[in-house]
N, C-alpha and C. Protein backbone atom coordinates (compact mmCIF):
# COMPACT_ATOMS: atom_id res chain seq x y z
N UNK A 1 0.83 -1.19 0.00
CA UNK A 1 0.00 0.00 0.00
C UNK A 1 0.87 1.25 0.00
N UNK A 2 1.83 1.49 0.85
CA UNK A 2 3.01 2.33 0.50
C UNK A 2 3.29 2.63 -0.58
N UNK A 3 4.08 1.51 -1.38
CA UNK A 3 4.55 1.62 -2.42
C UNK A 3 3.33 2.66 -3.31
N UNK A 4 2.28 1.52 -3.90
CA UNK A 4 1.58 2.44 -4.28
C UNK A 4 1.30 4.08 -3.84
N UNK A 5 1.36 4.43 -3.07
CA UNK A 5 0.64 5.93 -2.68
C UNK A 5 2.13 6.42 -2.85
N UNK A 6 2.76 6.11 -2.87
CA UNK A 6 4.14 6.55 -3.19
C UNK A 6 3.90 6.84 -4.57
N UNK A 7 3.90 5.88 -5.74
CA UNK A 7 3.95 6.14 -6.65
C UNK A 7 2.80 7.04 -7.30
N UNK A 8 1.66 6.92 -6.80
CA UNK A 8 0.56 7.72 -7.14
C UNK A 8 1.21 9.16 -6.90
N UNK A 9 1.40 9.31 -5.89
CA UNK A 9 2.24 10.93 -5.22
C UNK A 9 3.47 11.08 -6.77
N UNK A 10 4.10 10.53 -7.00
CA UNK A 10 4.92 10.80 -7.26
C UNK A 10 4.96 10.87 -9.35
N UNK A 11 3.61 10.31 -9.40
CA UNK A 11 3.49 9.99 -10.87
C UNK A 11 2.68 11.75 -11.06
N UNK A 12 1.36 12.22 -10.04
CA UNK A 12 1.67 13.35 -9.66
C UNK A 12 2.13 14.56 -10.06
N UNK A 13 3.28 14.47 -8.48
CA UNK A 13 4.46 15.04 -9.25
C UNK A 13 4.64 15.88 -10.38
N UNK A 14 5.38 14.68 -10.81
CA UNK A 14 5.62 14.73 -12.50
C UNK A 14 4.93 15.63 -13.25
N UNK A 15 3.61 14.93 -13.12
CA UNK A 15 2.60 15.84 -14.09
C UNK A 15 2.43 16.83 -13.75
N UNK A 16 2.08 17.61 -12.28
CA UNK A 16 2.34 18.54 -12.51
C UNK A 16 3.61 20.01 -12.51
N UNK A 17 4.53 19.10 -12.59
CA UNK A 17 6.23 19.51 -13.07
C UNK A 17 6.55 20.09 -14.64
N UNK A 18 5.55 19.17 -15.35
CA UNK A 18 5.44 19.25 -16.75
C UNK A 18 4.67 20.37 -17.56
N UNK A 19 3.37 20.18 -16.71
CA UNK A 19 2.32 21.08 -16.79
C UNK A 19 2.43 22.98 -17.25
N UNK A 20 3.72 23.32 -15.95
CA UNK A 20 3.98 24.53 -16.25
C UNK A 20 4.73 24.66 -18.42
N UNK A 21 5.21 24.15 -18.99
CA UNK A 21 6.12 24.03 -19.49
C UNK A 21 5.22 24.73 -20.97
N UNK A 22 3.79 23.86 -21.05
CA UNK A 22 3.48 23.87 -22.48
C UNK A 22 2.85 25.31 -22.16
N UNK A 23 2.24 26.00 -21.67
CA UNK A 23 1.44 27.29 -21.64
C UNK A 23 2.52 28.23 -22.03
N UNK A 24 3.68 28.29 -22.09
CA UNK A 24 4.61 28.73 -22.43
C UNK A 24 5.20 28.73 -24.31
N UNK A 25 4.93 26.90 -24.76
CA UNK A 25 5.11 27.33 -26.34
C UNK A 25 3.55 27.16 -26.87
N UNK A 26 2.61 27.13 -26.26
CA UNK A 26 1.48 27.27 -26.64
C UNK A 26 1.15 28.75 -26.92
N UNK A 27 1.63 29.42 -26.40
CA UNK A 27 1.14 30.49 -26.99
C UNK A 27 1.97 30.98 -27.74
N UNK A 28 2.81 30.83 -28.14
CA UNK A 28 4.00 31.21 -29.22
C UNK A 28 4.19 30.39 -30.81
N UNK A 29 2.77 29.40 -30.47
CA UNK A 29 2.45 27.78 -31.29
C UNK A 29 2.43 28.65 -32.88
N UNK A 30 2.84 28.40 -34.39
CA UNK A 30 2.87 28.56 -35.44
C UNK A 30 3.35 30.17 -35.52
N UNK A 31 4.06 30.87 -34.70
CA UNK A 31 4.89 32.20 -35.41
C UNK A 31 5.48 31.80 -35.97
N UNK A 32 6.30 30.80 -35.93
CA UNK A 32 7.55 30.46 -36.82
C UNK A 32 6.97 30.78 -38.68
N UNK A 33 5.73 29.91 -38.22
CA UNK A 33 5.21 29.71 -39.82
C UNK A 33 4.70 30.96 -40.49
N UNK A 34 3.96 31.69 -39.67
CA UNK A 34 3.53 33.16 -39.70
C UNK A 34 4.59 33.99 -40.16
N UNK A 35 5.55 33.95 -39.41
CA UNK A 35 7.15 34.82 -39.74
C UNK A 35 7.45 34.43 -40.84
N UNK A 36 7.38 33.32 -41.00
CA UNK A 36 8.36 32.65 -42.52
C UNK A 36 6.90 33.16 -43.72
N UNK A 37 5.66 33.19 -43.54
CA UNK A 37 4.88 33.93 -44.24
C UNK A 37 4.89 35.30 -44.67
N UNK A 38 4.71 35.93 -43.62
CA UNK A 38 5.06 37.41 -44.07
C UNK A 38 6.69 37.75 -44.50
N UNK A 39 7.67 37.23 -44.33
CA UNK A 39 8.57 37.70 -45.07
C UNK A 39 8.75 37.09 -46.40
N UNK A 40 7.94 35.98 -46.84
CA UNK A 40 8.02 35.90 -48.18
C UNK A 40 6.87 36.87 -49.13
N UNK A 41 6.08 37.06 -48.12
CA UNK A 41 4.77 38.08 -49.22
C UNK A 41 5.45 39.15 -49.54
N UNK A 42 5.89 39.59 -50.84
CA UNK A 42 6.67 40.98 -51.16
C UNK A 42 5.73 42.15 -50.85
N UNK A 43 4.30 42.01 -51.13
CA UNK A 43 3.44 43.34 -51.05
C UNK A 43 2.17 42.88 -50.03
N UNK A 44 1.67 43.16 -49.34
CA UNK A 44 0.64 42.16 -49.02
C UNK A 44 -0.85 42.72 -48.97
N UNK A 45 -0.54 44.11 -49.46
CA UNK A 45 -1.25 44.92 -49.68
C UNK A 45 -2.20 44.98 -51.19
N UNK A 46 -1.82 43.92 -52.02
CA UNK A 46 -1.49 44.07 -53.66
C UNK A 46 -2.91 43.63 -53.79
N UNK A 47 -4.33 43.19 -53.21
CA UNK A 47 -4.84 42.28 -53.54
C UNK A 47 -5.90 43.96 -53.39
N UNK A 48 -5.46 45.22 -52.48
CA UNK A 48 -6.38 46.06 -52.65
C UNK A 48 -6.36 47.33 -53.69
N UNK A 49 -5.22 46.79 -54.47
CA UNK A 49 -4.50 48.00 -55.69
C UNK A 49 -5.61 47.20 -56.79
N UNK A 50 -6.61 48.46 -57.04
CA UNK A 50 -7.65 48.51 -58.38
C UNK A 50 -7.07 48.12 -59.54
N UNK A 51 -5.89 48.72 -59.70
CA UNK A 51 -5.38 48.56 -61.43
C UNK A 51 -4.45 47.41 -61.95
N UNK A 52 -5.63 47.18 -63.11
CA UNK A 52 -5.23 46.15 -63.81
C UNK A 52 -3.27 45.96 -63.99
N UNK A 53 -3.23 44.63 -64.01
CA UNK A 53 -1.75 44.67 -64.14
C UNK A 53 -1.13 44.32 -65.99
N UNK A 54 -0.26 45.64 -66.37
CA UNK A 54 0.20 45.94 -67.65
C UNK A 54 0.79 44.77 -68.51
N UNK A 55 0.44 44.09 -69.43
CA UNK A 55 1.26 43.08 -70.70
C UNK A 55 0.75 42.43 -71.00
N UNK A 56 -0.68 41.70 -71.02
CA UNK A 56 -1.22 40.42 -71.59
C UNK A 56 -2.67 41.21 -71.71
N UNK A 57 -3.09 41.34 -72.57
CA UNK A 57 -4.70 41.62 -72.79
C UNK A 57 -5.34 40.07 -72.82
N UNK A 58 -6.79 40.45 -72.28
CA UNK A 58 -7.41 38.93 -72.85
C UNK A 58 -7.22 38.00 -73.42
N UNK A 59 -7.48 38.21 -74.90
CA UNK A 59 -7.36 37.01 -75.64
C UNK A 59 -5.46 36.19 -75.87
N UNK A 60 -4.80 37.31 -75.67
CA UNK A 60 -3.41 36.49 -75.26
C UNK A 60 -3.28 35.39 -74.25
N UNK A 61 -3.91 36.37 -73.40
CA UNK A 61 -3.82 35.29 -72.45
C UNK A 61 -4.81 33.79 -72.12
N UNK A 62 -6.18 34.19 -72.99
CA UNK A 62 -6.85 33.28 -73.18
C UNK A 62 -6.18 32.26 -73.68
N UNK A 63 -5.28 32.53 -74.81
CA UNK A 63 -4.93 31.91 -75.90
C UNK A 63 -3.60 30.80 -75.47
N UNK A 64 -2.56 31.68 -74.30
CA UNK A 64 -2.12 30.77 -74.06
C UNK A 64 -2.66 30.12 -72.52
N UNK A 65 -3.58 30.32 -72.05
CA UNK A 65 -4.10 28.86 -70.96
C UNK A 65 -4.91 27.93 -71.70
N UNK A 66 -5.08 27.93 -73.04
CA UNK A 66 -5.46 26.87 -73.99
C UNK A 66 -4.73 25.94 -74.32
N UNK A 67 -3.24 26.64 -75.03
CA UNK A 67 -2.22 25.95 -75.44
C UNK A 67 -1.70 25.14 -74.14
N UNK A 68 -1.26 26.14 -72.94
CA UNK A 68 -1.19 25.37 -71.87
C UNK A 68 -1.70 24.35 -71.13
N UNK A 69 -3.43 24.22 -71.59
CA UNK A 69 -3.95 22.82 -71.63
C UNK A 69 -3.90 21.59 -72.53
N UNK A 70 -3.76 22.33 -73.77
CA UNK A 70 -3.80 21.36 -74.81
C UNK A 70 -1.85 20.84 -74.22
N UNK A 71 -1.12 21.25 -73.93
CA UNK A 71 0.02 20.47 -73.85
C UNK A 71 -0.25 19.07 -73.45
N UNK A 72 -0.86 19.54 -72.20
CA UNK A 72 -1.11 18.56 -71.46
C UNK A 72 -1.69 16.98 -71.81
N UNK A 73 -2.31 17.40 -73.05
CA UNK A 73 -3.28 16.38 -73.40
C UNK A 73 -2.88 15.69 -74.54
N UNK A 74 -1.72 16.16 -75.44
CA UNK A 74 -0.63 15.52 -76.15
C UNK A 74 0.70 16.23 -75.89
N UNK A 75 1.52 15.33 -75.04
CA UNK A 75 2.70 16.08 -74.46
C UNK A 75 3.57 15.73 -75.58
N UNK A 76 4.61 16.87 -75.33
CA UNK A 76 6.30 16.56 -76.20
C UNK A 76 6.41 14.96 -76.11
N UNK A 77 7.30 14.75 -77.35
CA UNK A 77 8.07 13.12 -76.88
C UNK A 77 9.46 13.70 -76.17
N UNK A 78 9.69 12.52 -75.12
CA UNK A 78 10.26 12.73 -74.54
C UNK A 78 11.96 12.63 -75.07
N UNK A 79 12.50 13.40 -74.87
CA UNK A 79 14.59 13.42 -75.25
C UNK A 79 15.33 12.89 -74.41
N UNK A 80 15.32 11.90 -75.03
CA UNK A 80 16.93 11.59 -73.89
C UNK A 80 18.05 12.37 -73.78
N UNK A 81 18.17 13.11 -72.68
CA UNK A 81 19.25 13.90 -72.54
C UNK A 81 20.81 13.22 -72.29
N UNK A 82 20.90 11.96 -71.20
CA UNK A 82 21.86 11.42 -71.17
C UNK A 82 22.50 10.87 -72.23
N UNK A 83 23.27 11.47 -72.65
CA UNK A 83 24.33 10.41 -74.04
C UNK A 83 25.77 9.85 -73.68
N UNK A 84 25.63 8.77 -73.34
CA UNK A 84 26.94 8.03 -72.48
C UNK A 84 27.42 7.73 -73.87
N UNK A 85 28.34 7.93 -75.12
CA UNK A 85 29.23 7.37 -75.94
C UNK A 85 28.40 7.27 -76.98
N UNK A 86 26.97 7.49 -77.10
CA UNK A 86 26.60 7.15 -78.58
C UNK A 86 26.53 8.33 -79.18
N UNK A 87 25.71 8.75 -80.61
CA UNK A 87 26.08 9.36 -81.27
C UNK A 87 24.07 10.37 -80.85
N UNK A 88 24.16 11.36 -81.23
CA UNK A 88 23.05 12.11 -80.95
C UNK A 88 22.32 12.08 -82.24
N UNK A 89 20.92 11.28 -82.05
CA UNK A 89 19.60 11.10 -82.85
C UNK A 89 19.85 10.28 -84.50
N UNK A 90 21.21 9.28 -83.62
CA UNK A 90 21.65 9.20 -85.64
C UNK A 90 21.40 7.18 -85.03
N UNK A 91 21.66 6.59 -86.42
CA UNK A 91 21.80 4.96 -86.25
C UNK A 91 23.47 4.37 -85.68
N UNK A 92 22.98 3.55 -85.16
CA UNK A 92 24.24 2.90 -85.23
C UNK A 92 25.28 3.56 -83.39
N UNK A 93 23.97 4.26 -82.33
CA UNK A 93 24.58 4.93 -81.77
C UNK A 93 25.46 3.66 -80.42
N UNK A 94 27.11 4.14 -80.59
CA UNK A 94 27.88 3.42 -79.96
C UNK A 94 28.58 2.96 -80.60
N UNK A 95 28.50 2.40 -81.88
CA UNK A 95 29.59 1.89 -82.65
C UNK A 95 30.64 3.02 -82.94
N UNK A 96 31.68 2.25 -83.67
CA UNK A 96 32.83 2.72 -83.59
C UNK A 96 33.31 2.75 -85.37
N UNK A 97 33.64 3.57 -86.15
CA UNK A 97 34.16 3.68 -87.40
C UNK A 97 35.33 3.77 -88.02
């Protein structure tokens, strides 16, 4: 019976030893992420500036989020960039003459 009330006391304790600790980064919980936010926003103000922004009228730009879809939907063939010893886009690549 000792033992126990010992350990009850003492498990306790502990907890409340610990207790003080988190009210401390709890309230300080995601600045990090906040900080690392606002110093990447260059303007943060930009979303209440009225005027249109200067170089692409409409249909340019219509024109290319079209193309930019259609990529998608028949892509480039792909290039092998690595050329270990053969010869670039010809027959016979690796042999020797």
């Amino acid at each position: 019976m000792f033992i126990r009330s010992t350990l009850l006391a003492l498990a306790c304790l502990v907890a409340t030893g610990c207790s003080h600790v988190t009210p401390n980064y709890d309230a300080r919980f995601g600045d990090a992420v906040r900080d690392a936010k606002r110093k990447m926003t260059i303007n943060p103000d930009a979303g209440k500036n009225g005027d249109p922004v200067a170089g692409m009228d409409g249909r340019a730009a219509r024109e290319s989020m079209q193309q930019y879809h259609e990529s998608y939907k028949t892509p480039p063939p792909a290039v092998n960039v690595i050329n270990i010893g053969g010869q670039i886009g010809g027959q016979g690549a690796g042999s020797s003459k």
